[in-house]
C-alpha atoms as a PDB file:
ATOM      1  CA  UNK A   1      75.615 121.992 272.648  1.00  0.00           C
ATOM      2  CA  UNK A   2      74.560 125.275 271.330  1.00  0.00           C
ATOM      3  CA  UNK A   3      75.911 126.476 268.142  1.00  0.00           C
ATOM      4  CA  UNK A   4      77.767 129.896 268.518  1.00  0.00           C
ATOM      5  CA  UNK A   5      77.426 132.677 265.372  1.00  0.00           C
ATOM      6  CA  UNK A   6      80.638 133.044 263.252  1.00  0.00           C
ATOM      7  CA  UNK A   7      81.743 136.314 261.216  1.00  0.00           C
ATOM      8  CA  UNK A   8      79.334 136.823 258.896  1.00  0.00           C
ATOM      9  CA  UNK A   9      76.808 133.915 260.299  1.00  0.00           C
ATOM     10  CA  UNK A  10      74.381 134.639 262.745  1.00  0.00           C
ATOM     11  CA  UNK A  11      72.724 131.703 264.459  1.00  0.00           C
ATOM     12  CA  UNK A  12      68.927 132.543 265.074  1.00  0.00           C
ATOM     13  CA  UNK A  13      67.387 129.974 267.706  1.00  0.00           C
ATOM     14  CA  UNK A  14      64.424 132.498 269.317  1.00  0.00           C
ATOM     15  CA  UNK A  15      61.888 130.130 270.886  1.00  0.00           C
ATOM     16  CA  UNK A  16      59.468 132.975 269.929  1.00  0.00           C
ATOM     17  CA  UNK A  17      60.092 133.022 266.455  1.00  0.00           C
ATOM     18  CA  UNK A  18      58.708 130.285 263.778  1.00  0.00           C
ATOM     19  CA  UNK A  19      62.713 130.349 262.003  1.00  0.00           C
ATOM     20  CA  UNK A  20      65.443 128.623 263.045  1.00  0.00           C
ATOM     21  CA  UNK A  21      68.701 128.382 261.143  1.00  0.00           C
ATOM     22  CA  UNK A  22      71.812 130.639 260.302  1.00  0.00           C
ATOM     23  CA  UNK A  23      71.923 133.795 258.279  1.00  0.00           C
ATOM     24  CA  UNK A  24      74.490 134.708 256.414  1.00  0.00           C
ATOM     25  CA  UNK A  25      75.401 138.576 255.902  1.00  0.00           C
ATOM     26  CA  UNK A  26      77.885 140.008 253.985  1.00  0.00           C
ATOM     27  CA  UNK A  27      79.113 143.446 253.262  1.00  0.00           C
ATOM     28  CA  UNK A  28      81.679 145.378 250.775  1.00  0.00           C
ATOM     29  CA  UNK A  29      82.088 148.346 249.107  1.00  0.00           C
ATOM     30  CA  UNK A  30      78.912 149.929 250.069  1.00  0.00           C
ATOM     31  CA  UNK A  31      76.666 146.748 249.062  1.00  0.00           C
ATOM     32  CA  UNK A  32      75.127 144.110 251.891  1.00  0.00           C
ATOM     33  CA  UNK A  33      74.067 140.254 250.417  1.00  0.00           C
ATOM     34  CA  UNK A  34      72.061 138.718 253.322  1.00  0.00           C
ATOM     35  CA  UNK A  35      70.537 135.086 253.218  1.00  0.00           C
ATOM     36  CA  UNK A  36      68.712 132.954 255.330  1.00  0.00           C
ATOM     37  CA  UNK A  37      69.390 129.250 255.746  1.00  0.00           C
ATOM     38  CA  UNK A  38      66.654 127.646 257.440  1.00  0.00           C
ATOM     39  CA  UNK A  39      67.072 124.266 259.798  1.00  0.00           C
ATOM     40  CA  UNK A  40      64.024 122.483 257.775  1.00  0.00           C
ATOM     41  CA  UNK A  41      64.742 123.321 254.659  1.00  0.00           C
ATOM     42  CA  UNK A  42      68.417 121.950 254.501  1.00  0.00           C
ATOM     43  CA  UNK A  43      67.247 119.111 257.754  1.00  0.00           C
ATOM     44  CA  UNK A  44      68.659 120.048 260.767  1.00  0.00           C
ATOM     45  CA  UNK A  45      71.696 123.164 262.099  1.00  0.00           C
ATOM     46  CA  UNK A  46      74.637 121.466 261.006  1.00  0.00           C
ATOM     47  CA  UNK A  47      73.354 120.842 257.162  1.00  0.00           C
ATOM     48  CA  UNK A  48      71.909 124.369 257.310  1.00  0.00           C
ATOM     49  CA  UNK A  49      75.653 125.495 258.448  1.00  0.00           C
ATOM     50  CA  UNK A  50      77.369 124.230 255.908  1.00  0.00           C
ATOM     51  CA  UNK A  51      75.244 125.197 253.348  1.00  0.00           C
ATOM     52  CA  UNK A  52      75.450 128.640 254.581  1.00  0.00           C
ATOM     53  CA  UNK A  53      79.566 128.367 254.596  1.00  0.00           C
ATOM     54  CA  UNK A  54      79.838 127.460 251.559  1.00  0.00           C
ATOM     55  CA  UNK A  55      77.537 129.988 249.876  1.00  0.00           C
ATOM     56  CA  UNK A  56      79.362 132.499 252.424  1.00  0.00           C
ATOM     57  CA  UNK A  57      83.051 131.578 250.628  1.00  0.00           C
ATOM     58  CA  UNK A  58      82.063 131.623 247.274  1.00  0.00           C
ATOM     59  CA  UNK A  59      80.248 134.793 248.052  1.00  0.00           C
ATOM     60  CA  UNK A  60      83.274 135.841 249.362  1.00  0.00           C
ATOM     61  CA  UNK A  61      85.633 134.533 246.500  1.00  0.00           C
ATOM     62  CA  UNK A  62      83.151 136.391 243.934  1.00  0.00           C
ATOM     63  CA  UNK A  63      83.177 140.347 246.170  1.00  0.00           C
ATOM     64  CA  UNK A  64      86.286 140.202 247.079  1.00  0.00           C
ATOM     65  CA  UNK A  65      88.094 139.528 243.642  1.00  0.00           C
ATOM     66  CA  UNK A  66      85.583 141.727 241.422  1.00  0.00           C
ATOM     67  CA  UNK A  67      86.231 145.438 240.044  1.00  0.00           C
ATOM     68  CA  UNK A  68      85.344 148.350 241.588  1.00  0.00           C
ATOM     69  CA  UNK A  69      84.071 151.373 240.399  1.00  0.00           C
ATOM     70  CA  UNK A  70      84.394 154.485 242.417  1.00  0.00           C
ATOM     71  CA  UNK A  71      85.172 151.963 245.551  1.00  0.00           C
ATOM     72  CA  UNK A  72      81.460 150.624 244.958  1.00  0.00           C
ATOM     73  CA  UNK A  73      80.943 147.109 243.878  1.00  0.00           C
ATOM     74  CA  UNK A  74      79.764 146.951 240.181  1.00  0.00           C
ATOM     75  CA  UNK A  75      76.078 146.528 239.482  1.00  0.00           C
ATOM     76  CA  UNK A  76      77.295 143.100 237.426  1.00  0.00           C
ATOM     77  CA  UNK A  77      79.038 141.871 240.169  1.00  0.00           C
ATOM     78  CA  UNK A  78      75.763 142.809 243.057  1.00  0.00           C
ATOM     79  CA  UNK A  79      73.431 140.961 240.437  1.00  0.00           C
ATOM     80  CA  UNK A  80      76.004 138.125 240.281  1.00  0.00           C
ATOM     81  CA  UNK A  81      76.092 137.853 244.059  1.00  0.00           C
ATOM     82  CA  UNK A  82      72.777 137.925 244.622  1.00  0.00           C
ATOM     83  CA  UNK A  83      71.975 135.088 242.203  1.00  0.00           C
ATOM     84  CA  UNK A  84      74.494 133.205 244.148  1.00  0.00           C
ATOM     85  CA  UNK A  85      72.767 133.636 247.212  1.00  0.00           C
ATOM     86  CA  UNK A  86      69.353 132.683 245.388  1.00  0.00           C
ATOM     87  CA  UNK A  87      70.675 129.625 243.804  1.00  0.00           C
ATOM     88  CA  UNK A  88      72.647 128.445 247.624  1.00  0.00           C
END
């Protein structure tokens, strides 16, 4: 059964390509977090799915309840996000 993409997940299955996996891509207030979660790394499309889900909700959780200034995410709350993604 093939795995459909889901807001903010992507699934990327191109025979052509080398990856295979889900990315994740997010964006508020003017900023965009992207991440790749690769089938070998986390062993196989349903581990690489849930890793990307839960890095997608606390992503979420994190944007979504920060402070804005002038409507733009602050730069703590980008570099905060973005280690988030790094650490997933």
């Amino acid at each position: 059964m093939a795995m459909k993409s889901k807001r903010n997940l992507t699934r990327f299955t191109y025979k052509t390509t080398a990856f295979q996996g889900w990315r994740l891509c997010l964006s508020r207030a003017g900023s965009t977090f992207t991440k790749y979660f690769s089938d070998k790394k986390y062993g196989g499309s349903k581990k690489s799915l849930a890793a990307a889900e839960k890095a997608l909700a606390a992503l979420r959780k994190l944007v979504d309840n920060s402070r804005r200034v002038n409507g733009k995410l602050s730069q703590a709350t980008i570099r905060k996000a973005e280690k988030l993604l790094k650490d997933a």
